[in-house]
C-alpha atoms as a PDB file:
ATOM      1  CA  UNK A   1      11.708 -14.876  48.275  1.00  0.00           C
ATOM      2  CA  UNK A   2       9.088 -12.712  46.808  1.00  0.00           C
ATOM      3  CA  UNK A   3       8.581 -12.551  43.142  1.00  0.00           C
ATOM      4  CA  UNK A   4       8.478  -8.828  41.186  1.00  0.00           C
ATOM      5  CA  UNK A   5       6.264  -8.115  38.361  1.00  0.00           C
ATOM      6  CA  UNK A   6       7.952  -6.591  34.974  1.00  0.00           C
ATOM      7  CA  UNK A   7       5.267  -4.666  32.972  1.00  0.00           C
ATOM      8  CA  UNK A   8       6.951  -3.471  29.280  1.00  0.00           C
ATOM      9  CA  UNK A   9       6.815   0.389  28.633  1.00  0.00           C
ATOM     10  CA  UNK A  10       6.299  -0.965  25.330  1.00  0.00           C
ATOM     11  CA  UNK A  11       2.791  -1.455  25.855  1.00  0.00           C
ATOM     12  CA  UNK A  12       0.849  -4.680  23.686  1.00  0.00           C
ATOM     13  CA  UNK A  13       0.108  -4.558  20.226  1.00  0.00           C
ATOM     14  CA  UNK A  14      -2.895  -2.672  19.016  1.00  0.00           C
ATOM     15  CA  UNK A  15      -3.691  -4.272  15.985  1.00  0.00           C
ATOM     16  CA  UNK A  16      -3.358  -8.514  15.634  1.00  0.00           C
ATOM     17  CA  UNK A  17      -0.693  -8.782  12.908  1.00  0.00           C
ATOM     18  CA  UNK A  18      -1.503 -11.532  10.039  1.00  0.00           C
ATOM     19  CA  UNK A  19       1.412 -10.795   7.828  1.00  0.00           C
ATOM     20  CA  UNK A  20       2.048 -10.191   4.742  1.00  0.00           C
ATOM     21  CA  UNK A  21       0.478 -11.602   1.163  1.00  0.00           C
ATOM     22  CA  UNK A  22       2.674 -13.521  -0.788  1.00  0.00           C
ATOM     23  CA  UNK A  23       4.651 -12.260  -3.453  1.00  0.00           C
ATOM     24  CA  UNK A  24       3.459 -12.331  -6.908  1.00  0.00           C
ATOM     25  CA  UNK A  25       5.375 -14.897  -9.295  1.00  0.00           C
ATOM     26  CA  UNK A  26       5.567 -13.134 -12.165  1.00  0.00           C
ATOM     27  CA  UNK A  27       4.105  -9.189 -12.908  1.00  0.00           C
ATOM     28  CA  UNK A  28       3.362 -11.198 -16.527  1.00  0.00           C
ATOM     29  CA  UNK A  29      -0.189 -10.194 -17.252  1.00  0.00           C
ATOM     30  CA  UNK A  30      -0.832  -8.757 -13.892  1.00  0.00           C
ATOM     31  CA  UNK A  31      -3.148  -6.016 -12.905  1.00  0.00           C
ATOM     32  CA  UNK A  32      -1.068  -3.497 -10.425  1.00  0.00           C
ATOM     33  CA  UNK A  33      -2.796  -0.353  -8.673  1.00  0.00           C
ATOM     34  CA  UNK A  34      -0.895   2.416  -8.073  1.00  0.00           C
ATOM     35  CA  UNK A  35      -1.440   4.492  -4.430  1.00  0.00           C
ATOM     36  CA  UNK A  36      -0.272   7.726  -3.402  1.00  0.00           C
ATOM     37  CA  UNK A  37      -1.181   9.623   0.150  1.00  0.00           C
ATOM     38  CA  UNK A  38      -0.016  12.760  -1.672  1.00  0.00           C
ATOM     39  CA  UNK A  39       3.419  13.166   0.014  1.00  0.00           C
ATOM     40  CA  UNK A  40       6.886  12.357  -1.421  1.00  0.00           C
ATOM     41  CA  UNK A  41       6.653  13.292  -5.272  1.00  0.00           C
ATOM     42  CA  UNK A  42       4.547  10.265  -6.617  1.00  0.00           C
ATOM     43  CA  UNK A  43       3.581  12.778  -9.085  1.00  0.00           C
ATOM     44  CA  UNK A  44       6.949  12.200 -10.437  1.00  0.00           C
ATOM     45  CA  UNK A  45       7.948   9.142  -9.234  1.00  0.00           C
ATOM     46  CA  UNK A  46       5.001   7.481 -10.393  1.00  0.00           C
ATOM     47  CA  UNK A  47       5.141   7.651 -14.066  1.00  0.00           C
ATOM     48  CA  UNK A  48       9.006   6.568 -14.086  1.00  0.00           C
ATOM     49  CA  UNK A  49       8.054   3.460 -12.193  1.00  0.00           C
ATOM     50  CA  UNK A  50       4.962   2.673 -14.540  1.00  0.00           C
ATOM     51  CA  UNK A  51       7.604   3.350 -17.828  1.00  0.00           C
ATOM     52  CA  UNK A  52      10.273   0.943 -16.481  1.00  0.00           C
ATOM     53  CA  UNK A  53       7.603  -2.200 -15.111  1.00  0.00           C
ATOM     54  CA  UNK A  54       5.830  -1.522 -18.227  1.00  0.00           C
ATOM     55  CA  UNK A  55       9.314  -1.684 -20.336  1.00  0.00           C
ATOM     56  CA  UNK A  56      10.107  -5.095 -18.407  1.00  0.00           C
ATOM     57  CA  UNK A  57       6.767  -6.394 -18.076  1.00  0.00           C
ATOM     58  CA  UNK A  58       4.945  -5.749 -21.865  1.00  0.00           C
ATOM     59  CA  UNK A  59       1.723  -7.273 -21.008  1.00  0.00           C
ATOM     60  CA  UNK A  60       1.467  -5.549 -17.644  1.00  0.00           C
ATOM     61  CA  UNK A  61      -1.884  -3.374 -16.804  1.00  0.00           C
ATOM     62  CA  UNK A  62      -0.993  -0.589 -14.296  1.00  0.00           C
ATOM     63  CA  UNK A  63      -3.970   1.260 -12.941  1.00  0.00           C
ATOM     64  CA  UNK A  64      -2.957   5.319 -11.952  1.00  0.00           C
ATOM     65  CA  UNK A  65      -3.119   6.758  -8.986  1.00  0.00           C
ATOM     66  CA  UNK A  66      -5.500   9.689  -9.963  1.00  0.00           C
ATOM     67  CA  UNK A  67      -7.836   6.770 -10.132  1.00  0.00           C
ATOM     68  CA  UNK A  68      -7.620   6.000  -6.358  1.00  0.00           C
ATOM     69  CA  UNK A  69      -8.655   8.583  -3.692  1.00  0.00           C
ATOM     70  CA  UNK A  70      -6.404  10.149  -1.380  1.00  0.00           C
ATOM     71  CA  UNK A  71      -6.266  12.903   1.435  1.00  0.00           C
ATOM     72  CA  UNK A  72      -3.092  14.172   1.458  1.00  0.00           C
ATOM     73  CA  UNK A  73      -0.892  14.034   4.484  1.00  0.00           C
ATOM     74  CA  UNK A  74      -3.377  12.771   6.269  1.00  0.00           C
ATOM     75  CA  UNK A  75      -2.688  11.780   9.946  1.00  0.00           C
ATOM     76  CA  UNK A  76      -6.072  10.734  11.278  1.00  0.00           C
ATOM     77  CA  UNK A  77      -6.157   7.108  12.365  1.00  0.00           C
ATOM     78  CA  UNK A  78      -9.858   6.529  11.791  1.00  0.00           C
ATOM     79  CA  UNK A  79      -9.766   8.120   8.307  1.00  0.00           C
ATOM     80  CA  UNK A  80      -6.351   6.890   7.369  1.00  0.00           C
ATOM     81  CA  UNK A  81      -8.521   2.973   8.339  1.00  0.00           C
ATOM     82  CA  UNK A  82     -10.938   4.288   6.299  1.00  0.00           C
ATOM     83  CA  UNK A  83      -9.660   5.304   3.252  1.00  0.00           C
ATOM     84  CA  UNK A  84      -7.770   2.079   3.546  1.00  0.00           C
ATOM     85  CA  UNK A  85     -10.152  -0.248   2.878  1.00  0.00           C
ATOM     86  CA  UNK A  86     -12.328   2.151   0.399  1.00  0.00           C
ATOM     87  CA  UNK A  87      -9.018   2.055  -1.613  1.00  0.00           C
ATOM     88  CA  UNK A  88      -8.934  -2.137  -0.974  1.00  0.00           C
ATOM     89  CA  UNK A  89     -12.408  -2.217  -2.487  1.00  0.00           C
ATOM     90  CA  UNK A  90     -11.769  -0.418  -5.228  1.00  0.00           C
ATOM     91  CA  UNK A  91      -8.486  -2.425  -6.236  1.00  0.00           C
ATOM     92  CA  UNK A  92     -10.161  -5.174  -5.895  1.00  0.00           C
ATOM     93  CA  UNK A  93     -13.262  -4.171  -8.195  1.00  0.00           C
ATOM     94  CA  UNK A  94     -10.372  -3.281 -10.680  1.00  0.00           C
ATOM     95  CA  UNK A  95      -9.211  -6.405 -10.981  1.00  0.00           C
ATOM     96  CA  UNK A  96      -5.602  -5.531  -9.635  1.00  0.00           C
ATOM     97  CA  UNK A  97      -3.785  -8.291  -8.555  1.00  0.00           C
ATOM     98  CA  UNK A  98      -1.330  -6.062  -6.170  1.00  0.00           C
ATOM     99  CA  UNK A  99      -0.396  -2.095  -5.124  1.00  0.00           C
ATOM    100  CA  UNK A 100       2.126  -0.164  -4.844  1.00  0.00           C
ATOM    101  CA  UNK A 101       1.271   1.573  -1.912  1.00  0.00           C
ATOM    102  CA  UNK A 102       5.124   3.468  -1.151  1.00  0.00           C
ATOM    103  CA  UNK A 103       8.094   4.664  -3.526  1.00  0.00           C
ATOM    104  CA  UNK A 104       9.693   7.183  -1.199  1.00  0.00           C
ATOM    105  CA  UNK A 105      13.160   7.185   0.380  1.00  0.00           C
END
């Protein structure tokens, strides 16, 4: 009996994946940086989110997204890798202890 070879459409993975950080214990005294690629409203959504952690967490330091860079809608992998880690650099210079990086639906 010969034996067939099975190759998956779905290809291997690109990028090795190390997982996620662990969560945060408390927001208490915390340092978050807030990061918007320009798309779904964070213009609005945004400042809600920053009034109700802010509301819950008093001695919470939230640092704007107007004081990150973004390129809007922007679909370039190499860029997009890019901007990533000039934006990790720079929360990391703030002092923020964590992002938040989505808020869409």
């Amino acid at each position: 009996m010969s034996k067939v070879g099975v190759v998956s459409p779905a290809g291997l993975d690109a990028v090795k994946r190390s997982g996620s950080a662990p969560r945060l214990g408390s927001l208490e005294g915390k340092t978050i940086g807030e990061v918007w690629n320009g798309v779904f409203k964070g213009d609005q959504t945004f400042p809600i989110i920053r009034k109700l952690l802010l509301k819950k967490y008093p001695s919470l330091k939230i640092i704007p997204f107007t004081e990150f860079p973004h390129n809007s809608g922007s679909d370039n992998p190499s860029q997009q890798r890019e901007l990533a880690q000039r934006i990790a650099a720079m929360a990391k210079e703030k002092g923020c202890d964590a992002l938040i990086s989505g808020n869409g639906a």
